[in-house]
N, C-alpha and C. Protein backbone atom coordinates (compact mmCIF):
# COMPACT_ATOMS: atom_id res chain seq x y z
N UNK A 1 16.45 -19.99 -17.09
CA UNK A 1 15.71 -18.77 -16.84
C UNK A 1 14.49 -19.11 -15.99
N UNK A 2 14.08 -18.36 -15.09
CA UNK A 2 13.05 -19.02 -14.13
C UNK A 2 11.95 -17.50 -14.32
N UNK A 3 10.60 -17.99 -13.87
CA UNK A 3 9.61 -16.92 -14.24
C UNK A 3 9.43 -16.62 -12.72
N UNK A 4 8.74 -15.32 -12.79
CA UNK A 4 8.44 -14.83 -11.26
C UNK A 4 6.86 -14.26 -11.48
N UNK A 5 5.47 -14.21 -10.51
CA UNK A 5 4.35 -13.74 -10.87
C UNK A 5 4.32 -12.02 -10.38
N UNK A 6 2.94 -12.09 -11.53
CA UNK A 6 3.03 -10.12 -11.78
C UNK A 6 1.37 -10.32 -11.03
N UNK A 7 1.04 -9.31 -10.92
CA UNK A 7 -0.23 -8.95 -10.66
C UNK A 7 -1.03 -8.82 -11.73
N UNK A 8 -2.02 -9.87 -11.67
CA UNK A 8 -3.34 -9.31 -13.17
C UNK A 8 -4.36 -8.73 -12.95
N UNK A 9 -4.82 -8.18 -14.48
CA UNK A 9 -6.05 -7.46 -13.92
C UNK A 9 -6.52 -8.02 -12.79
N UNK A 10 -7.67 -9.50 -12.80
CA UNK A 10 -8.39 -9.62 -11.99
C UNK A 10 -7.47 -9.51 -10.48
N UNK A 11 -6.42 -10.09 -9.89
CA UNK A 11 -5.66 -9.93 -9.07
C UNK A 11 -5.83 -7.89 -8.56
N UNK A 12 -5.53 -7.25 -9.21
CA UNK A 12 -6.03 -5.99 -8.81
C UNK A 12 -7.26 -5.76 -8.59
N UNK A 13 -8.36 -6.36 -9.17
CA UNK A 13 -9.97 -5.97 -8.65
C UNK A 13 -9.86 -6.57 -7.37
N UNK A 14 -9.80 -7.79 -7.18
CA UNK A 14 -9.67 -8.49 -6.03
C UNK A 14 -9.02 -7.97 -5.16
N UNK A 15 -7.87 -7.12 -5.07
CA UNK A 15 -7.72 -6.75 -3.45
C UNK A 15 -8.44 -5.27 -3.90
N UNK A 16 -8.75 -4.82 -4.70
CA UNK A 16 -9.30 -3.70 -4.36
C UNK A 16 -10.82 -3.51 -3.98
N UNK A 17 -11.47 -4.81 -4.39
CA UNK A 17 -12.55 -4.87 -3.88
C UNK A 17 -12.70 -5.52 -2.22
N UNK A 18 -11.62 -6.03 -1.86
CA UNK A 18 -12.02 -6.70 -0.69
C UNK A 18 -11.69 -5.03 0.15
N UNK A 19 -10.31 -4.86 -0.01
CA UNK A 19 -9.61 -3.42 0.60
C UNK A 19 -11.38 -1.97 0.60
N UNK A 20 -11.81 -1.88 -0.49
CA UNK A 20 -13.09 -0.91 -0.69
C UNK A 20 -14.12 -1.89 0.45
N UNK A 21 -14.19 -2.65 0.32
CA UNK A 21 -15.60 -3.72 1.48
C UNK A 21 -14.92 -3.26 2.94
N UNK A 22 -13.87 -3.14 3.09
CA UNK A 22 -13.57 -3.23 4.52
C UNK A 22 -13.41 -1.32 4.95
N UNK A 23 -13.42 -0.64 4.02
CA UNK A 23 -13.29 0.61 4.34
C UNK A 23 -15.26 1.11 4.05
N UNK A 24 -15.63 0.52 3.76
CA UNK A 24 -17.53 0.45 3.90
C UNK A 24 -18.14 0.28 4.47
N UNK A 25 -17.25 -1.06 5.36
CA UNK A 25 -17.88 -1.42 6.67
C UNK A 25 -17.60 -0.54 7.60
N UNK A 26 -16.50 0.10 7.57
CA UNK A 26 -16.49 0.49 8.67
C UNK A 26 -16.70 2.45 8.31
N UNK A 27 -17.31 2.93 7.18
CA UNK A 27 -17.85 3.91 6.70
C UNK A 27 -16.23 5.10 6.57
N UNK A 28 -15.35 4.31 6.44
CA UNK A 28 -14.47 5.13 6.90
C UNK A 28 -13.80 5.40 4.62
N UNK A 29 -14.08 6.57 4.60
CA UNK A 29 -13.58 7.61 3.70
C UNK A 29 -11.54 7.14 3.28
N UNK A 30 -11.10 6.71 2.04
CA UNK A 30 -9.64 6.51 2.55
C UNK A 30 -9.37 6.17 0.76
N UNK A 31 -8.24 6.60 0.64
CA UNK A 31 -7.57 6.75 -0.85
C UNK A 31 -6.62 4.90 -0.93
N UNK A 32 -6.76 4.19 -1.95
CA UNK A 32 -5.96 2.96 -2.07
C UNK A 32 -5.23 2.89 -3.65
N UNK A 33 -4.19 3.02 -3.17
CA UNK A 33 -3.18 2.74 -4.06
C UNK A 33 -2.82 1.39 -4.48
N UNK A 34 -2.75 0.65 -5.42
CA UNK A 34 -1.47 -0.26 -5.56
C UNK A 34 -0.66 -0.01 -7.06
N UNK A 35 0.66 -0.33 -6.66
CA UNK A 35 1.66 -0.10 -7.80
C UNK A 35 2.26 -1.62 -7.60
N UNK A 36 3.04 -1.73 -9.14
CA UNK A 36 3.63 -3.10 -9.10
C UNK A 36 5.08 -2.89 -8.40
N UNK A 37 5.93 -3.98 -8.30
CA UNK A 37 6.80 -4.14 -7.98
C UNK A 37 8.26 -3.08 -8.34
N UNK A 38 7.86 -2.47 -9.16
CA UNK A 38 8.90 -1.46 -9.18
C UNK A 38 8.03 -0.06 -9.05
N UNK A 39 7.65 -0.06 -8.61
CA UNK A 39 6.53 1.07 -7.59
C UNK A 39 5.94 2.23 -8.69
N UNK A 40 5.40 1.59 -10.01
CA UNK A 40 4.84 2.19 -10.77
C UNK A 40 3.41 2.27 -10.73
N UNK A 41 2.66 3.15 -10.78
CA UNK A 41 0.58 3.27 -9.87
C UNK A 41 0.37 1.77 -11.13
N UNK A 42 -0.52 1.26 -10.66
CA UNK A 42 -1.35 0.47 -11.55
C UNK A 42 -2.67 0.96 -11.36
N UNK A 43 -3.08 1.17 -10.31
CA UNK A 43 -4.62 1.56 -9.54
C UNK A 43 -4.18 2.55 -8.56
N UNK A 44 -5.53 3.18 -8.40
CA UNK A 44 -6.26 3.96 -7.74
C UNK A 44 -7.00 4.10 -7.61
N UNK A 45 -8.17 4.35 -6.40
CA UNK A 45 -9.36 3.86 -5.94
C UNK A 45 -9.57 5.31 -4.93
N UNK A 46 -10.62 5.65 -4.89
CA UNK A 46 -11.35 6.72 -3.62
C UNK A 46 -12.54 6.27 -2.95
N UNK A 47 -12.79 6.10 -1.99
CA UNK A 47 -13.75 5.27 -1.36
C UNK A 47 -14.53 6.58 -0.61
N UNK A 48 -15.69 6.48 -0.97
CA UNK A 48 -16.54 7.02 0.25
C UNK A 48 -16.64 8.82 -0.76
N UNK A 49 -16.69 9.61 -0.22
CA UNK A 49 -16.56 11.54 -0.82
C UNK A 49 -15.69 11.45 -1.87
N UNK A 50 -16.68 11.92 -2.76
CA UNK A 50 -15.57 12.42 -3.89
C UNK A 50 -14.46 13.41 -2.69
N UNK A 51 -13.39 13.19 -3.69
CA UNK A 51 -12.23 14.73 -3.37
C UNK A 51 -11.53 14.20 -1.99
N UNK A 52 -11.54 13.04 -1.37
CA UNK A 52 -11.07 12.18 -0.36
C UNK A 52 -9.52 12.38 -0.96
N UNK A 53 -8.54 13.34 0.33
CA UNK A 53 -7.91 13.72 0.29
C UNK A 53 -6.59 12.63 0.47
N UNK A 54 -5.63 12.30 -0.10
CA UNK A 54 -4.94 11.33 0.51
C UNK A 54 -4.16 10.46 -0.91
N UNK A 55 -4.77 10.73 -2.15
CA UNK A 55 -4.24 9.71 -2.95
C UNK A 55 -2.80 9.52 -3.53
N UNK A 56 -1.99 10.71 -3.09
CA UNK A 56 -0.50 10.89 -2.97
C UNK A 56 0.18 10.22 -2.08
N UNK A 57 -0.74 9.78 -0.84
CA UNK A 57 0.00 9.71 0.30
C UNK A 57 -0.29 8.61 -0.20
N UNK A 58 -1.39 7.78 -0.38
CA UNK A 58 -1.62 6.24 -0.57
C UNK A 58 -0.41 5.76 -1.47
N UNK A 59 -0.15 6.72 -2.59
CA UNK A 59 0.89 5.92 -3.73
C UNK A 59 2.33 6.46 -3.10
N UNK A 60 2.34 7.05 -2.01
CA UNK A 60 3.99 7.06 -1.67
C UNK A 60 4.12 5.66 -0.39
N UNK A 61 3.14 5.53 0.31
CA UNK A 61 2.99 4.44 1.20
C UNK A 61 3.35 2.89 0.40
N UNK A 62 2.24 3.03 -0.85
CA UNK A 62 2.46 1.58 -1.62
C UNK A 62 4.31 1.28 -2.67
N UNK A 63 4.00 2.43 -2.55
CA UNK A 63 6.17 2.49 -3.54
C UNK A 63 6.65 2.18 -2.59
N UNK A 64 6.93 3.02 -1.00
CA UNK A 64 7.60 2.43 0.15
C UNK A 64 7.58 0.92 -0.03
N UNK A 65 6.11 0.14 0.12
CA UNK A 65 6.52 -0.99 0.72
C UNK A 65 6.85 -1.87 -0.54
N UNK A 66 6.22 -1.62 -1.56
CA UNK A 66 7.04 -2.45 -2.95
C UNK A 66 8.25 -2.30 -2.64
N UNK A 67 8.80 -1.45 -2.81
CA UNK A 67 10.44 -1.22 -2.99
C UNK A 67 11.50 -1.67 -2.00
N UNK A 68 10.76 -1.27 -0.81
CA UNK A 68 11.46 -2.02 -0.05
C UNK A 68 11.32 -3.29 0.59
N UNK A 69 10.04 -3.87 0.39
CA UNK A 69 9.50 -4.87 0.53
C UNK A 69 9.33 -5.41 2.23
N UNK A 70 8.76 -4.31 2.50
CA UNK A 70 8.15 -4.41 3.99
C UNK A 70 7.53 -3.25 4.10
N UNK A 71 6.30 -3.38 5.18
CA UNK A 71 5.60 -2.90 5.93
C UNK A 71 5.86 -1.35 5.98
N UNK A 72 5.11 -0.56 5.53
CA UNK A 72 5.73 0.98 6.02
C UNK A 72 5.59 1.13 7.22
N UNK A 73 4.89 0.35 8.38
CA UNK A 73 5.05 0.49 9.90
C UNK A 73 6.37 0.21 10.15
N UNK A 74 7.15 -0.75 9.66
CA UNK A 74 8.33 -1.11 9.88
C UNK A 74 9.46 0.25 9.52
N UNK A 75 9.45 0.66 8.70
CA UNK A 75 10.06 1.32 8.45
C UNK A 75 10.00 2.59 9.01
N UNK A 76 8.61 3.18 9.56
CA UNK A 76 8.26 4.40 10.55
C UNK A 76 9.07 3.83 12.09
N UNK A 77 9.19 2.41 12.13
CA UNK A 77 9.37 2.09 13.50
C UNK A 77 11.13 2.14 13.60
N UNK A 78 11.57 1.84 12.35
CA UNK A 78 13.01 2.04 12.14
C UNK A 78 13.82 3.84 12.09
N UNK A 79 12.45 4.45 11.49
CA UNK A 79 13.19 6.10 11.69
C UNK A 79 13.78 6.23 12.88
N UNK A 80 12.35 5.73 14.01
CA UNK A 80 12.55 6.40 15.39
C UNK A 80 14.39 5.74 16.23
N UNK A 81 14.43 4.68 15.44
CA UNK A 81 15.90 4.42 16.16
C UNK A 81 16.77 5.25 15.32
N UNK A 82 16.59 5.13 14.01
CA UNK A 82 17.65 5.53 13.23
C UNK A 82 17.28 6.75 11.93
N UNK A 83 17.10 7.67 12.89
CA UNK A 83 16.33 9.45 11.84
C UNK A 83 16.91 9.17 10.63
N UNK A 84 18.15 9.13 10.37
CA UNK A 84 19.11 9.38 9.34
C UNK A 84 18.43 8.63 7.98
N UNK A 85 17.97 7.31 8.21
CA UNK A 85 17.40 6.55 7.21
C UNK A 85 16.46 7.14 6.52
N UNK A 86 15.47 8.44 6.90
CA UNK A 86 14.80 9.58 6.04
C UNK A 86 15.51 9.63 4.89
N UNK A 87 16.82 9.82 4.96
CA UNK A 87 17.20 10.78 3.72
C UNK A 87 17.36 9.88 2.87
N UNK A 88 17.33 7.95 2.90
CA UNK A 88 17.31 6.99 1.83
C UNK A 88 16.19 7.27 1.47
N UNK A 89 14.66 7.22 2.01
CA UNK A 89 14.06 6.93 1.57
C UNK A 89 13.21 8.28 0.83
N UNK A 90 13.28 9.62 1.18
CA UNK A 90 12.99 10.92 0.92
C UNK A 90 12.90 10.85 -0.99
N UNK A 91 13.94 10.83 -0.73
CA UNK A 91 14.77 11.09 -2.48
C UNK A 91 13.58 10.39 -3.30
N UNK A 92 12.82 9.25 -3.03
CA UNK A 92 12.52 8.47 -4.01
C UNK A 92 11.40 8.44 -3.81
N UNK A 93 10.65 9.23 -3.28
CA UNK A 93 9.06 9.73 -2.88
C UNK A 93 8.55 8.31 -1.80
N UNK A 94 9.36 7.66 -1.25
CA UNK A 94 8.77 6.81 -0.52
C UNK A 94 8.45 7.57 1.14
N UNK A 95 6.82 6.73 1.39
CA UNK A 95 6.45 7.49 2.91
C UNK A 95 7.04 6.48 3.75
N UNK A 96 7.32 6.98 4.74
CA UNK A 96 7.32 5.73 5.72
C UNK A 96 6.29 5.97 6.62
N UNK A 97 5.31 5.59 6.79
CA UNK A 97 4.32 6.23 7.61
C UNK A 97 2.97 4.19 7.70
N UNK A 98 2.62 4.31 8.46
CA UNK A 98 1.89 2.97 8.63
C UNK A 98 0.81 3.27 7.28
N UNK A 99 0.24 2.34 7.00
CA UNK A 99 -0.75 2.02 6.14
C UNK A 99 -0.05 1.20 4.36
N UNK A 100 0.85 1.29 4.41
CA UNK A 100 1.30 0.25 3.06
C UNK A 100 1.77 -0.66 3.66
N UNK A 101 1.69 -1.75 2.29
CA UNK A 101 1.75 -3.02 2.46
C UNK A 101 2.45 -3.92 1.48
N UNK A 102 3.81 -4.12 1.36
CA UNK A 102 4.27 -5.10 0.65
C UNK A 102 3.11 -6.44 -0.51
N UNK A 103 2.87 -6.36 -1.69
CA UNK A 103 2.00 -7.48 -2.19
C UNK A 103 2.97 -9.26 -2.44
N UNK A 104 3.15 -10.02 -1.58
CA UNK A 104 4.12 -11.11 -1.75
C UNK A 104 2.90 -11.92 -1.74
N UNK A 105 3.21 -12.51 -3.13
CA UNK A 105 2.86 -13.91 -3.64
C UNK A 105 3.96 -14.91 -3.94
N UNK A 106 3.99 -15.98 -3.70
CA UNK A 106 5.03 -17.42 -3.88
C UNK A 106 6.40 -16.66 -3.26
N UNK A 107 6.57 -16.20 -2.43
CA UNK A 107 7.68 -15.50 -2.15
C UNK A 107 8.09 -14.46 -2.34
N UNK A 108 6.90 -14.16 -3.69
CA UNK A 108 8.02 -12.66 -4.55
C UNK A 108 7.06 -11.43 -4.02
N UNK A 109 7.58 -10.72 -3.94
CA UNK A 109 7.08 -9.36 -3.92
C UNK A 109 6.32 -8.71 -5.52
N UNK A 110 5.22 -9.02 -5.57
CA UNK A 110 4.76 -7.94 -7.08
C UNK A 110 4.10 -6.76 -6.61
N UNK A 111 4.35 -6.14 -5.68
CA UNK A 111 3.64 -5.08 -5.45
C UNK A 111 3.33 -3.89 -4.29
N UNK A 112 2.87 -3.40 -4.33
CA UNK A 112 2.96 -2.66 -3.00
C UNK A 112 1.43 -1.87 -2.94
N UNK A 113 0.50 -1.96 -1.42
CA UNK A 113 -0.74 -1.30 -1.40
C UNK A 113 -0.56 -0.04 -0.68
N UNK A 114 -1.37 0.76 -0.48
CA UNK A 114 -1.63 1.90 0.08
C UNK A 114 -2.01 2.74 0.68
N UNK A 115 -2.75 2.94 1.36
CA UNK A 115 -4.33 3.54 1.74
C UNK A 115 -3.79 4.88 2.74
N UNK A 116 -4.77 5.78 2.76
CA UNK A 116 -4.69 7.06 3.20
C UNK A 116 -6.01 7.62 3.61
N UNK A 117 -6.04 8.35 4.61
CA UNK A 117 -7.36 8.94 4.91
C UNK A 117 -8.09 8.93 6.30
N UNK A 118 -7.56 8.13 6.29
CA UNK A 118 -7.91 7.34 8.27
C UNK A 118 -6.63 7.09 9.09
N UNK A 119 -6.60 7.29 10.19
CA UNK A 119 -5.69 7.40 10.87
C UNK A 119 -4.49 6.21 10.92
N UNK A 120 -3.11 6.02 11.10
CA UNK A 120 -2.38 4.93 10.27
C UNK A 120 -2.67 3.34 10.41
N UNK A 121 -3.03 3.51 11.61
CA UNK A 121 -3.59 1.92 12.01
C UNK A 121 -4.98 1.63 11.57
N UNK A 122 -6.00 2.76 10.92
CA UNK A 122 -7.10 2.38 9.99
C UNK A 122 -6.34 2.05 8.83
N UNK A 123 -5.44 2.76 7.96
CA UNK A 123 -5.35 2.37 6.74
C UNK A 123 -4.51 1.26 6.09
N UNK A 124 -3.73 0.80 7.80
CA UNK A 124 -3.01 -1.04 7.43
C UNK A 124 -4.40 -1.57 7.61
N UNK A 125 -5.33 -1.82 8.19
CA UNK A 125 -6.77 -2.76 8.26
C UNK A 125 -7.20 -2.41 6.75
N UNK A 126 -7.29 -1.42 6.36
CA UNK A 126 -7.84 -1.09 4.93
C UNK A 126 -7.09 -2.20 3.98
N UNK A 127 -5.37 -1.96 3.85
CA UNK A 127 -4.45 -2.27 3.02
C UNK A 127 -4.71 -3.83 3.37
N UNK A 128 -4.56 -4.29 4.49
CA UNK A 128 -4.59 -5.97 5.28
C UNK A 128 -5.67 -6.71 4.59
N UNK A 129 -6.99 -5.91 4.44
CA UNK A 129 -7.87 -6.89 3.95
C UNK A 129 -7.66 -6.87 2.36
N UNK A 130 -7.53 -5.70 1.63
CA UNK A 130 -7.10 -6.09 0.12
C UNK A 130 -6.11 -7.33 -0.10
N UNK A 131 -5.10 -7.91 1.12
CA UNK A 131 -4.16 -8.38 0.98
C UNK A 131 -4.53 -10.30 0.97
N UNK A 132 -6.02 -9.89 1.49
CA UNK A 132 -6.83 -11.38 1.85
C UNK A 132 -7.15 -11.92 0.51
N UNK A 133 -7.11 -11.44 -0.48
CA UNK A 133 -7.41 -11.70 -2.24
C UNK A 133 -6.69 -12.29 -2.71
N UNK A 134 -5.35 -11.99 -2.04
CA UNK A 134 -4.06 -12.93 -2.85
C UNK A 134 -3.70 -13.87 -1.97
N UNK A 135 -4.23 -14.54 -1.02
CA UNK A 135 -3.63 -15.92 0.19
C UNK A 135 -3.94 -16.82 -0.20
């Protein structure tokens, strides 16, 4: 029987504090999700205005990339060849839209991040630096 790693508490403060520092610096307002590996919320975070609209979108971004274990850019970049692949991922509340982020430690996937609120290439920089906690 072989063991595989989960995300721990501190492991969740840690990208959520680096992910909150990098959305401060740059004053930018944005919802962060992470769920574990079978794309259940563990966290949620609102940065900046209360009522920061987006925290649905953050936890359908972070299930995307848990589950499937890549990049939701990748997968927005895969609609455009192939539309049809919507209807896999629809059903199961996953976004495909840029800003989630697969969480792979020792190989494994435990997780998936999120972020919402800023335009899609702000909220992979958001998700990217939470991701600097676990390297």
């Amino acid at each position: 029987m072989r063991t595989r790693p989960i995300l721990e508490t501190s492991d969740i403060a840690n990208i959520i504090a680096n992910a909150k520092a990098e959305a401060l610096k740059n004053a930018w307002d944005v919802s962060i999700a992470i769920v574990n590996d079978s794309g259940n919320v563990i966290h949620v975070e609102i940065v900046g205005l209360p009522g920061v609209p987006g925290g649905e979108v953050a936890l359908a971004k972070a299930r995307a990339a848990a589950l499937t274990k890549r990049p939701t850019k990748e997968l927005e970049e895969r609609l455009k060849d192939r539309p049809g692949f919507v209807s896999y991922l629809s059903p199961a509340n996953l976004l495909q839209v840029q800003g989630g982020l697969p969480i792979i430690y020792e190989n494994e996937c435990v997780g998936g991040i999120g972020v919402s609120g800023r335009p899609s290439h702000e909220d992979e920089i958001v998700a990217r630096a939470g991701l600097v906690a676990i390297r």
